[in-house]
PDB file of N, CA and C in Angstrom:
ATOM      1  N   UNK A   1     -11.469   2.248  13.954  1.00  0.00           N
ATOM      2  CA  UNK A   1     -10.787   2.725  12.770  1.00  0.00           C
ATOM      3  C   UNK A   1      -9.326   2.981  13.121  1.00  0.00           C
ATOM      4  N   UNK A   2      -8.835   2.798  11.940  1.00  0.00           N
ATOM      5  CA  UNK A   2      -7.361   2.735  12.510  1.00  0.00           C
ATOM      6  C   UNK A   2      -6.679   3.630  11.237  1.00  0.00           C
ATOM      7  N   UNK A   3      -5.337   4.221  11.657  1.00  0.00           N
ATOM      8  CA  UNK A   3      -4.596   4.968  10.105  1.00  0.00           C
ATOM      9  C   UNK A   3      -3.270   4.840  10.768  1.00  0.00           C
ATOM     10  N   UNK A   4      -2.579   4.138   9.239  1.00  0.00           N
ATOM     11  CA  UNK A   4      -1.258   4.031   9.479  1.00  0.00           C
ATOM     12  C   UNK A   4      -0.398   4.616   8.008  1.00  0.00           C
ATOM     13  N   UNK A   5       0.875   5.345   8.451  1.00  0.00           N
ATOM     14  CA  UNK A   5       1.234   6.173   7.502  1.00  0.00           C
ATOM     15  C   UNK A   5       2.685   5.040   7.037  1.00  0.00           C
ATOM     16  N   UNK A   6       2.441   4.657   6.184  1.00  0.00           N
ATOM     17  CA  UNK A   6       4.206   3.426   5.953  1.00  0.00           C
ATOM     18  C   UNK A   6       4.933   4.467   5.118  1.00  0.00           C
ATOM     19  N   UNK A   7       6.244   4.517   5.308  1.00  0.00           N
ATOM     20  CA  UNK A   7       7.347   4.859   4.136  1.00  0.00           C
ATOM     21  C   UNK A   7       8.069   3.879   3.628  1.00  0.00           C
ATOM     22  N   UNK A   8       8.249   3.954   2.223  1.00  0.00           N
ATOM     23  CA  UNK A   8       9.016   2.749   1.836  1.00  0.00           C
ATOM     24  C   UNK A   8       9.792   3.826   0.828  1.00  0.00           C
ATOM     25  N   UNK A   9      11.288   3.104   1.232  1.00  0.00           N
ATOM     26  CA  UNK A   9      12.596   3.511   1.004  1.00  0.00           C
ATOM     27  C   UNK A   9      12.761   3.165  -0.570  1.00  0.00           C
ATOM     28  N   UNK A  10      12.765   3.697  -1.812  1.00  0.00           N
ATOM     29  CA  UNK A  10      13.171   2.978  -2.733  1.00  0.00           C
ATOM     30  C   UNK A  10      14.540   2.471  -3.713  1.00  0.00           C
ATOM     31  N   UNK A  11      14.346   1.105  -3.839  1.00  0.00           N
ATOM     32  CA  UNK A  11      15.844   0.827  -4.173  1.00  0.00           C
ATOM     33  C   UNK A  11      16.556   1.695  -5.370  1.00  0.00           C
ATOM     34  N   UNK A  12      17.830   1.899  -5.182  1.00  0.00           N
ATOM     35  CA  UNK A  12      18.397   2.362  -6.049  1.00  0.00           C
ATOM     36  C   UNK A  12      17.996   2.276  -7.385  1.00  0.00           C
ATOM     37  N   UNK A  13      17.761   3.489  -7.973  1.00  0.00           N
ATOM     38  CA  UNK A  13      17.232   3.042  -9.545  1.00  0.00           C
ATOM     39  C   UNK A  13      16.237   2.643  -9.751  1.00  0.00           C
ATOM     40  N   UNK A  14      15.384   2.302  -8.806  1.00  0.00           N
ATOM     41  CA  UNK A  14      13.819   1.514  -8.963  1.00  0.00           C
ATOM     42  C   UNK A  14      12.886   2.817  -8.971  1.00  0.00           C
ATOM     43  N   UNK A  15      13.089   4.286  -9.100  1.00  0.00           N
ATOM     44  CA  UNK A  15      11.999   4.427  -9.437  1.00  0.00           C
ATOM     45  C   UNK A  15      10.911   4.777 -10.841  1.00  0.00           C
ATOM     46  N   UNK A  16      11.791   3.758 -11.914  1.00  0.00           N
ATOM     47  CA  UNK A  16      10.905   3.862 -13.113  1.00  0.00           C
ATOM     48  C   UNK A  16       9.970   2.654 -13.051  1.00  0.00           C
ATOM     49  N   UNK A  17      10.754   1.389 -12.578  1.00  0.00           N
ATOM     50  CA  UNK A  17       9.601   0.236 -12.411  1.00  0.00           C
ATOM     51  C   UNK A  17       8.669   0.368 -11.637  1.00  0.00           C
ATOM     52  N   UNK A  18       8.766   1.237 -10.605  1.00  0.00           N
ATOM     53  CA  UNK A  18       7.967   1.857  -9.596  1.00  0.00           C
ATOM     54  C   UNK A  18       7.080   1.968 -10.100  1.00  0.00           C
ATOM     55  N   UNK A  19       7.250   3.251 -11.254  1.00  0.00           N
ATOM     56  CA  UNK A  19       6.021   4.354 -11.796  1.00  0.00           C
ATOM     57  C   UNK A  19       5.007   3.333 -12.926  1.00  0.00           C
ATOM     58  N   UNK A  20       5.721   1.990 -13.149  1.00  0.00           N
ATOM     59  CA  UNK A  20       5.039   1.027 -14.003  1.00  0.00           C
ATOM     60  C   UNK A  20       4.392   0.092 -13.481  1.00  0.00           C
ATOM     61  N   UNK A  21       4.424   0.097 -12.211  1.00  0.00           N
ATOM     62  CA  UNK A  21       3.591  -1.008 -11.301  1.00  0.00           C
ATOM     63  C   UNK A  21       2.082   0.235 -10.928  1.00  0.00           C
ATOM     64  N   UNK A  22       2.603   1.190 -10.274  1.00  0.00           N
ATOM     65  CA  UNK A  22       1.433   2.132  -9.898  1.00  0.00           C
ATOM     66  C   UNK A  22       0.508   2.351 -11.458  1.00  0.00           C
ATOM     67  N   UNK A  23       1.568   2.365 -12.653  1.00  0.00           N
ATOM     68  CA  UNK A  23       0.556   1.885 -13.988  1.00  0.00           C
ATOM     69  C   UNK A  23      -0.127   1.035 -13.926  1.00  0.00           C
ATOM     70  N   UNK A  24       0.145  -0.272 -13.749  1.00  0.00           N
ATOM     71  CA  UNK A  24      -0.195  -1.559 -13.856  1.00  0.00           C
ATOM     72  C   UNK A  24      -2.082  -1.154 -12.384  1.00  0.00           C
ATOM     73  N   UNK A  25      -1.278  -0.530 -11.408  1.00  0.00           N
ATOM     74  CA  UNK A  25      -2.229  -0.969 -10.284  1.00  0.00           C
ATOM     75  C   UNK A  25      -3.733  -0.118 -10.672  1.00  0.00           C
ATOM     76  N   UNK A  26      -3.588   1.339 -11.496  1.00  0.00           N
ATOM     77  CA  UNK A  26      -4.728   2.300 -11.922  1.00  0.00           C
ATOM     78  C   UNK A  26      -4.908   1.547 -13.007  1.00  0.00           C
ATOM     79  N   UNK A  27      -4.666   0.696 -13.968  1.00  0.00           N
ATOM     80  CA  UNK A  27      -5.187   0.052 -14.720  1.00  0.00           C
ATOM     81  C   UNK A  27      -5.887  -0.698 -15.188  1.00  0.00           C
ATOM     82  N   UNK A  28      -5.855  -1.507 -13.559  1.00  0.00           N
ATOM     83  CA  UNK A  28      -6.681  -2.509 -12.881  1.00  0.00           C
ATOM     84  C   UNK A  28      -7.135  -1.902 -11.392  1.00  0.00           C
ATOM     85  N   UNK A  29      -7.339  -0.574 -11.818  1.00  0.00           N
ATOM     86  CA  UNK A  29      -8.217   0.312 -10.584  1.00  0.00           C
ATOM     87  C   UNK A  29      -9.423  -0.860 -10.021  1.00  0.00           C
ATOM     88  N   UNK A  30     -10.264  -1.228 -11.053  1.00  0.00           N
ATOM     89  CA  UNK A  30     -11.696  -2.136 -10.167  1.00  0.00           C
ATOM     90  C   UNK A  30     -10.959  -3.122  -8.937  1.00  0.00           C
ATOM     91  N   UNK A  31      -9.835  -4.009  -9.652  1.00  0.00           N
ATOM     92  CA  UNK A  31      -9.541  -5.011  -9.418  1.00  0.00           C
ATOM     93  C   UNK A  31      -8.791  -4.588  -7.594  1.00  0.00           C
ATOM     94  N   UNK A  32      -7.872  -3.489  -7.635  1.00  0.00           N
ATOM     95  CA  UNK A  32      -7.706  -3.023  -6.707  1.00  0.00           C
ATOM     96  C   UNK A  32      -8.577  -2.332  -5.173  1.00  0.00           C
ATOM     97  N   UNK A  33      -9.746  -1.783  -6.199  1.00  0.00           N
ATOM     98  CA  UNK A  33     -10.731  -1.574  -5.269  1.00  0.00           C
ATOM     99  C   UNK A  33     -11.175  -2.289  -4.469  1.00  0.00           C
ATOM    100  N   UNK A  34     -11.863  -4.198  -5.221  1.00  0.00           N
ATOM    101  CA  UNK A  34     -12.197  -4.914  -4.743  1.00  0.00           C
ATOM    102  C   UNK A  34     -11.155  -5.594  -3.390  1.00  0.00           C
ATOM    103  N   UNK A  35      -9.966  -5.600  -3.813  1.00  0.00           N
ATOM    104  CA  UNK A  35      -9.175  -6.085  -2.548  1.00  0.00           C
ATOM    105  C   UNK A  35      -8.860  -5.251  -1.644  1.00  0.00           C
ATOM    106  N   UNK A  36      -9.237  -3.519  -1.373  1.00  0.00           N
ATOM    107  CA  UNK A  36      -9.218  -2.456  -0.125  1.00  0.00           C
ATOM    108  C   UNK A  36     -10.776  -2.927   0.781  1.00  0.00           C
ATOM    109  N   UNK A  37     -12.093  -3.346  -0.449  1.00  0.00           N
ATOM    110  CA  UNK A  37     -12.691  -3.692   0.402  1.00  0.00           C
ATOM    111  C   UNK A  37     -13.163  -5.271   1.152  1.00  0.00           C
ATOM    112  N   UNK A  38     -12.303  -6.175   0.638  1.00  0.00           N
ATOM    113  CA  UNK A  38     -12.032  -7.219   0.956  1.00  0.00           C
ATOM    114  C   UNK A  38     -11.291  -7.309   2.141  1.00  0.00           C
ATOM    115  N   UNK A  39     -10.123  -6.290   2.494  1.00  0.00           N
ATOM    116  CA  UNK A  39      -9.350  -5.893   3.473  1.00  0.00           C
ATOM    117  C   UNK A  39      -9.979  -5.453   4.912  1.00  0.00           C
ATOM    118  N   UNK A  40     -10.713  -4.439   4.502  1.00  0.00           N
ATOM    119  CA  UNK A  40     -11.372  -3.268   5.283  1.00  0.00           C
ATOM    120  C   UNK A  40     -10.684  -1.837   5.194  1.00  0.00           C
ATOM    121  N   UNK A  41      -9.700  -1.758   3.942  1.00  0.00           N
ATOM    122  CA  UNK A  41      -9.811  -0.715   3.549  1.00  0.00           C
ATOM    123  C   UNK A  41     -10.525   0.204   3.299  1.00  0.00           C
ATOM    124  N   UNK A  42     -10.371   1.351   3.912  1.00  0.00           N
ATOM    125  CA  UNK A  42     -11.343   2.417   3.746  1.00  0.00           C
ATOM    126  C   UNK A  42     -10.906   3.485   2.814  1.00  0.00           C
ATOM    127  N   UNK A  43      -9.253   3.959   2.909  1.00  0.00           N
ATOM    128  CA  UNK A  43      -9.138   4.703   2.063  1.00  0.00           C
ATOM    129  C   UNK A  43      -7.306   4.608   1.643  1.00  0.00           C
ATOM    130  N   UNK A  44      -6.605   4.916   0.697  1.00  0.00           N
ATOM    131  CA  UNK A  44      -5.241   4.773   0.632  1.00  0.00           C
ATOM    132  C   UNK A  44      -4.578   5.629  -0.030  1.00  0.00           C
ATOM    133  N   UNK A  45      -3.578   5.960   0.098  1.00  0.00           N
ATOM    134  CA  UNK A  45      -3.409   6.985  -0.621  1.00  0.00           C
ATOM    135  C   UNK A  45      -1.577   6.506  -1.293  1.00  0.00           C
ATOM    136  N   UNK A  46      -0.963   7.176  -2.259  1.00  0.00           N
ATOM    137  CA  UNK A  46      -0.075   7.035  -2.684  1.00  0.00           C
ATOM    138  C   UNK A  46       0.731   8.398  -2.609  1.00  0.00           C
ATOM    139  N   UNK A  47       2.072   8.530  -1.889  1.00  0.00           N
ATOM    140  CA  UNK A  47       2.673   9.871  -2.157  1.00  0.00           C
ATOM    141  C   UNK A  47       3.927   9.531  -3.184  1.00  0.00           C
ATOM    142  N   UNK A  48       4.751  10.112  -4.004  1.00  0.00           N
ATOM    143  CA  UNK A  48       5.844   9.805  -4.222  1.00  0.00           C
ATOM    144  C   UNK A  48       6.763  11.257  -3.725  1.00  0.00           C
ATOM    145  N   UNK A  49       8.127  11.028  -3.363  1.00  0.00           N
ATOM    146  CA  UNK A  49       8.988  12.455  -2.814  1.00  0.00           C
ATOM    147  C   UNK A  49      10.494  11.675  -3.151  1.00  0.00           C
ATOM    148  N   UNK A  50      10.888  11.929  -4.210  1.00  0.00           N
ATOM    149  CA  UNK A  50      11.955  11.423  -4.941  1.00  0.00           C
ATOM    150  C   UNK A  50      11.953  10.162  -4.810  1.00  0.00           C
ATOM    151  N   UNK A  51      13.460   9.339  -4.092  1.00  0.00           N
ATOM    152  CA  UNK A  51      13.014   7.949  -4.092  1.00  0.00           C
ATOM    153  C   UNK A  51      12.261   7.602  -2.934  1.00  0.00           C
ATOM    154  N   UNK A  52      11.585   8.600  -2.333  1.00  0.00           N
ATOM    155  CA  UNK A  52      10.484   7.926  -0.989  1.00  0.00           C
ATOM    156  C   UNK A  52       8.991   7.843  -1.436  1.00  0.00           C
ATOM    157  N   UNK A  53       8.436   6.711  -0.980  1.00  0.00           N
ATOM    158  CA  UNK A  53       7.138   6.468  -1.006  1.00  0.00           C
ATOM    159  C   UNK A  53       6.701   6.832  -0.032  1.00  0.00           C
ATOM    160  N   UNK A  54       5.368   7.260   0.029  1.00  0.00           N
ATOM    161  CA  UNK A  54       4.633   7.662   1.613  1.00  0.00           C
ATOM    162  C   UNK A  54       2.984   6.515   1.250  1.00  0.00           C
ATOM    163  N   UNK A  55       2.407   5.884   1.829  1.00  0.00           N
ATOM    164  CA  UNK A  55       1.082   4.973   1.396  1.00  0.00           C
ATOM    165  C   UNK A  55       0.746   5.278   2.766  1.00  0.00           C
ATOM    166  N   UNK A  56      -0.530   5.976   3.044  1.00  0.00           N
ATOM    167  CA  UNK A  56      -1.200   6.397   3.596  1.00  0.00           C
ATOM    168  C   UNK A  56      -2.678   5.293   3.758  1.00  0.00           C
ATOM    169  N   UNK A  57      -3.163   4.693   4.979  1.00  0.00           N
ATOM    170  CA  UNK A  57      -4.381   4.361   4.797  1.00  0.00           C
ATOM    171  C   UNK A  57      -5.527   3.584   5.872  1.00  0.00           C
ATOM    172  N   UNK A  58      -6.234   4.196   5.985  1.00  0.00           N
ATOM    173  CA  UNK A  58      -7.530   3.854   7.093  1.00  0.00           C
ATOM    174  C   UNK A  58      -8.207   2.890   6.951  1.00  0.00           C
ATOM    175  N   UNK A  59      -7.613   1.999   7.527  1.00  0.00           N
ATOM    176  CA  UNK A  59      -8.396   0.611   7.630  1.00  0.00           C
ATOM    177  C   UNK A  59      -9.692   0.199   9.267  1.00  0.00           C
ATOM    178  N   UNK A  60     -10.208  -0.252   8.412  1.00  0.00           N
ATOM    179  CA  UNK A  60     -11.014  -0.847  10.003  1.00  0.00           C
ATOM    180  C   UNK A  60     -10.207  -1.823  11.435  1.00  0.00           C
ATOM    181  N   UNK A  61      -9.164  -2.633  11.042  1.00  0.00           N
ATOM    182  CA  UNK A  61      -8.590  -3.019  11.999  1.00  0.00           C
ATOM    183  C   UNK A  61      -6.776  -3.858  11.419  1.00  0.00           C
ATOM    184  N   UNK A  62      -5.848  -3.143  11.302  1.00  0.00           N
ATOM    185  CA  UNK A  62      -4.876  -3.608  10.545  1.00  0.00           C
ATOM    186  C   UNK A  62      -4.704  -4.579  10.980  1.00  0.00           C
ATOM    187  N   UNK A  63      -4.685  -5.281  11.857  1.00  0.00           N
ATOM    188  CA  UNK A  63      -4.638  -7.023  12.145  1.00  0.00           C
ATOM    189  C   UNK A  63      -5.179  -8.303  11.052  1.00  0.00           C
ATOM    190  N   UNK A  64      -6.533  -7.775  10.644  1.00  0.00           N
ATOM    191  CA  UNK A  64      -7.671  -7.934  10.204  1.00  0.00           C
ATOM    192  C   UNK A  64      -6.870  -7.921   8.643  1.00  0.00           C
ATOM    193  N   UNK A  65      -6.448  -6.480   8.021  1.00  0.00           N
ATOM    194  CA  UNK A  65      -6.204  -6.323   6.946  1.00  0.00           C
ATOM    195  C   UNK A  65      -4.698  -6.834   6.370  1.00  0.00           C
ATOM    196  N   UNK A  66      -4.040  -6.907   7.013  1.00  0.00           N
ATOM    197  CA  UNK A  66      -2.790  -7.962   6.937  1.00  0.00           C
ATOM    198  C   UNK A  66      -3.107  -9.515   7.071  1.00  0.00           C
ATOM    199  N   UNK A  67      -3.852 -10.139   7.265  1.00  0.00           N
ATOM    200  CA  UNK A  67      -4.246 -11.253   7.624  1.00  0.00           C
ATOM    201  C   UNK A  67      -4.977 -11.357   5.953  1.00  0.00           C
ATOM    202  N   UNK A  68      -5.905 -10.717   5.661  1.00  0.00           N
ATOM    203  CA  UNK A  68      -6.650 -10.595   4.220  1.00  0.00           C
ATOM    204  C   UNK A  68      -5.466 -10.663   3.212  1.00  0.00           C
ATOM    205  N   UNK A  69      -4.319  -9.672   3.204  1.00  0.00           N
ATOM    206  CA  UNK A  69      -3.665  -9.315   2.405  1.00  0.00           C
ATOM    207  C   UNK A  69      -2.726 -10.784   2.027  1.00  0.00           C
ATOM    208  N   UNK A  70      -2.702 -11.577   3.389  1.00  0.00           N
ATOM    209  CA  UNK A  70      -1.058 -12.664   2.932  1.00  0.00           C
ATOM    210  C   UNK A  70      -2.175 -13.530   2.335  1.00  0.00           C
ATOM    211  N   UNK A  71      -3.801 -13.815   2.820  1.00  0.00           N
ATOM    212  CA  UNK A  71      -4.265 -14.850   2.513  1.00  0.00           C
ATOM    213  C   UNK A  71      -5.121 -14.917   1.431  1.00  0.00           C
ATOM    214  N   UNK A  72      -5.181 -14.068   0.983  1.00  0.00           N
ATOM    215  CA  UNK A  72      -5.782 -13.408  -0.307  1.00  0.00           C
ATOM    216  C   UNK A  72      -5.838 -14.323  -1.483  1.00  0.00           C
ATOM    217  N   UNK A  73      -6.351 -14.825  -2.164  1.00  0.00           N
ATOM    218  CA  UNK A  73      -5.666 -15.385  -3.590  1.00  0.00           C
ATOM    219  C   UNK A  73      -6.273 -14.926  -4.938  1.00  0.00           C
ATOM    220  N   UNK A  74      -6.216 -13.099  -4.741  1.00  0.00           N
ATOM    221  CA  UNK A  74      -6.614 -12.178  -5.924  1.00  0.00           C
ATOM    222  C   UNK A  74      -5.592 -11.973  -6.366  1.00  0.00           C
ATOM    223  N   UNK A  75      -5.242 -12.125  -7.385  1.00  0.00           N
ATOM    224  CA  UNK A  75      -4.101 -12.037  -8.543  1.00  0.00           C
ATOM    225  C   UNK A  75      -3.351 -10.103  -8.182  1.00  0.00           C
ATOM    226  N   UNK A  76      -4.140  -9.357  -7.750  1.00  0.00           N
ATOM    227  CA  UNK A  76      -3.316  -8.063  -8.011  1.00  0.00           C
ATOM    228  C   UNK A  76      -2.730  -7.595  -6.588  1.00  0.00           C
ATOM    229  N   UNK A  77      -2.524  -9.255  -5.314  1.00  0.00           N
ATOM    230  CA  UNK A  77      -1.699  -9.280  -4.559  1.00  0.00           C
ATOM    231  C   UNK A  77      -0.537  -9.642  -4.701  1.00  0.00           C
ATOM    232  N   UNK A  78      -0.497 -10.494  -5.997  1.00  0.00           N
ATOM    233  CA  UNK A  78       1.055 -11.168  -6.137  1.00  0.00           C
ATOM    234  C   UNK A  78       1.538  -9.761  -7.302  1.00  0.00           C
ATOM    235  N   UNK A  79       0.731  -9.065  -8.038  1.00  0.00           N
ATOM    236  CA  UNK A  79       1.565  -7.835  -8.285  1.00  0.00           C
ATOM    237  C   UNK A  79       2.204  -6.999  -7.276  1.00  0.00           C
ATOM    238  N   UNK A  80       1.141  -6.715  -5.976  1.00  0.00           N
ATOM    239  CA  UNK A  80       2.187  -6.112  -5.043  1.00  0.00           C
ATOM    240  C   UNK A  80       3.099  -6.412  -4.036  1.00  0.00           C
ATOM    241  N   UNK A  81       3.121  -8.048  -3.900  1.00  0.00           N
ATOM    242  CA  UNK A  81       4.107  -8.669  -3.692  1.00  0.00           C
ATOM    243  C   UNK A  81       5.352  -8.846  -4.923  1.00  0.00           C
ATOM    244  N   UNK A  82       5.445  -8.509  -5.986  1.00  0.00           N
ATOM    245  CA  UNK A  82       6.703  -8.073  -6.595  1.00  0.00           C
ATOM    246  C   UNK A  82       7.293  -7.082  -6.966  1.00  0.00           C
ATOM    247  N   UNK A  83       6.038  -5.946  -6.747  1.00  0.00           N
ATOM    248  CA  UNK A  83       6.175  -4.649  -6.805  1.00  0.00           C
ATOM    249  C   UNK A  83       7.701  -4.278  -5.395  1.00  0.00           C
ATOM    250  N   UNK A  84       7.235  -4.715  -3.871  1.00  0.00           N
ATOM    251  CA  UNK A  84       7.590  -4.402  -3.216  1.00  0.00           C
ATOM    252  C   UNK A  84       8.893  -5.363  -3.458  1.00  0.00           C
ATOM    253  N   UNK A  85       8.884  -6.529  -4.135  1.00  0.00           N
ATOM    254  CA  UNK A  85      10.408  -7.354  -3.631  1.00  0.00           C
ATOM    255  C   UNK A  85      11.295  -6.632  -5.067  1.00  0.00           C
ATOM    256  N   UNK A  86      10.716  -5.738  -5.847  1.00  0.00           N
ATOM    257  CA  UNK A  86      11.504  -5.572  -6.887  1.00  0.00           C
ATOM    258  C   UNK A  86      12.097  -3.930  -6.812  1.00  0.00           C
ATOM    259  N   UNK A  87      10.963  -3.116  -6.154  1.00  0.00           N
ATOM    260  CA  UNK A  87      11.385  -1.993  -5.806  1.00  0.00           C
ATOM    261  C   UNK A  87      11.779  -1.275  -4.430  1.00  0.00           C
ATOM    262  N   UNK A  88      11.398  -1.899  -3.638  1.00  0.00           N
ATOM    263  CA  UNK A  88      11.464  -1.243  -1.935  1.00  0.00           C
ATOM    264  C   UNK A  88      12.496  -2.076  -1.538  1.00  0.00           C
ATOM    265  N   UNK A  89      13.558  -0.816  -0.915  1.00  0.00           N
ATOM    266  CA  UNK A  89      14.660  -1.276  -0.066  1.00  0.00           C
ATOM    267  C   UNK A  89      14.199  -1.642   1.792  1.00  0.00           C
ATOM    268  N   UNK A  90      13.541  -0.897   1.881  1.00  0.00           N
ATOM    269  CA  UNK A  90      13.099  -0.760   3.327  1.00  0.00           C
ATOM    270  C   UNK A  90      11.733   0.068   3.896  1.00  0.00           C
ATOM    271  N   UNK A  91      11.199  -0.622   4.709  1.00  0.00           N
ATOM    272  CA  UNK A  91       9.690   0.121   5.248  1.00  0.00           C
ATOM    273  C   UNK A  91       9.683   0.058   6.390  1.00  0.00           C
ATOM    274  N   UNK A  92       9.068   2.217   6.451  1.00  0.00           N
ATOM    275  CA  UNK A  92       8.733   2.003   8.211  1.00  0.00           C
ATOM    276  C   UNK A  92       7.327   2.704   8.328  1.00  0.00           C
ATOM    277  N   UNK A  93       7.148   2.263   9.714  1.00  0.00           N
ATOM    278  CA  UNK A  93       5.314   2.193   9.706  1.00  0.00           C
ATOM    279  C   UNK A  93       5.188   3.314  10.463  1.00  0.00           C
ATOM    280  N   UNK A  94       4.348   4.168  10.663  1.00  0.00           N
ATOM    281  CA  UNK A  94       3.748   5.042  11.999  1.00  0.00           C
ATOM    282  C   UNK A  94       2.342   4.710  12.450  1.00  0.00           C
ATOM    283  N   UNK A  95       2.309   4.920  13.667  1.00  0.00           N
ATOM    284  CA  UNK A  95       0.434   4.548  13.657  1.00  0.00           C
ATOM    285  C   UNK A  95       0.484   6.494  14.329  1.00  0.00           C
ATOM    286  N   UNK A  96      -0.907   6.730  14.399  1.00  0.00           N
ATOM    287  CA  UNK A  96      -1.251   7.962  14.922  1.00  0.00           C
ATOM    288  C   UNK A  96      -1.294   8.329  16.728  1.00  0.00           C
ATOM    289  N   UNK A  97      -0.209   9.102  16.807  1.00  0.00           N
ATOM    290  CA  UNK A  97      -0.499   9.331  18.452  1.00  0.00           C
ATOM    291  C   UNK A  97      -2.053  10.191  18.968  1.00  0.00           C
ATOM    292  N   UNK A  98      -2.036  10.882  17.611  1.00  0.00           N
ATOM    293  CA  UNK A  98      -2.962  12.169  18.364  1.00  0.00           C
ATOM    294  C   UNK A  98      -4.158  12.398  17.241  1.00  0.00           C
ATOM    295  N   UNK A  99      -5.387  12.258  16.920  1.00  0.00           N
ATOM    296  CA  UNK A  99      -6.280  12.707  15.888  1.00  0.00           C
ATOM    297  C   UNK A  99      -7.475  13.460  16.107  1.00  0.00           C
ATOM    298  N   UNK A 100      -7.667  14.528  15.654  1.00  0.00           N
ATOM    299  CA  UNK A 100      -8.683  15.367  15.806  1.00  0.00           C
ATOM    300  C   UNK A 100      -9.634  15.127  14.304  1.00  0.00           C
ATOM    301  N   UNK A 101     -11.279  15.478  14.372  1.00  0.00           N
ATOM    302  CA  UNK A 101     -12.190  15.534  13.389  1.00  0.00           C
ATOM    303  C   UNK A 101     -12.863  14.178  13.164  1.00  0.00           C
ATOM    304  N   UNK A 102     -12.899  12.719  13.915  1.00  0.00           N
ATOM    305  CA  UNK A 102     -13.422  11.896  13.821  1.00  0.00           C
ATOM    306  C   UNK A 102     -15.149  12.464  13.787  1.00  0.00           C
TER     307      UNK A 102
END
């Protein structure tokens, strides 16, 4: 199991299209579900903190789930492939040094 915490920087002014894609994505909640477990998503989370995003999420092997994600051909990947080219200036990743409660 693996957890990686990404921040993504948001572009100037982007965060109303932002708040209309995360519409778009609970809207098509099933559709989303199906591609976390297509991934090996286990769990994800969404923060917003002005223009910063925080996406939180425990996958079984991120190698694995990036590999799913480019090769995917479920329609509510090319939403978050324009989500990110229309709103995110920049992303940085953390993986976990230290975890207690497994």
């Amino acid at each position: 199991m693996q957890n990686v915490l990404m921040k993504l920087r948001l572009k100037p002014g982007a965060l109303p299209k932002f708040r209309e894609y995360m519409a778009e994505f609970e809207s098509r909640r099933a559709e989303c579900e199906a591609s976390l477990a297509g991934e090996g998503t286990l769990h994800e989370i969404f923060w917003l903190d002005g223009e910063t995003v925080y996406v939180y999420k425990q996958v079984h092997n991120l190698k694995d789930t990036r590999a799913f994600q480019k090769s995917s051909g479920m329609p509510i990947y090319d939403v978050m492939r324009r989500m990110l080219a229309d709103c995110v200036e920049n992303t940085d990743e953390f993986h976990a040094e230290l975890e207690f409660g497994r």
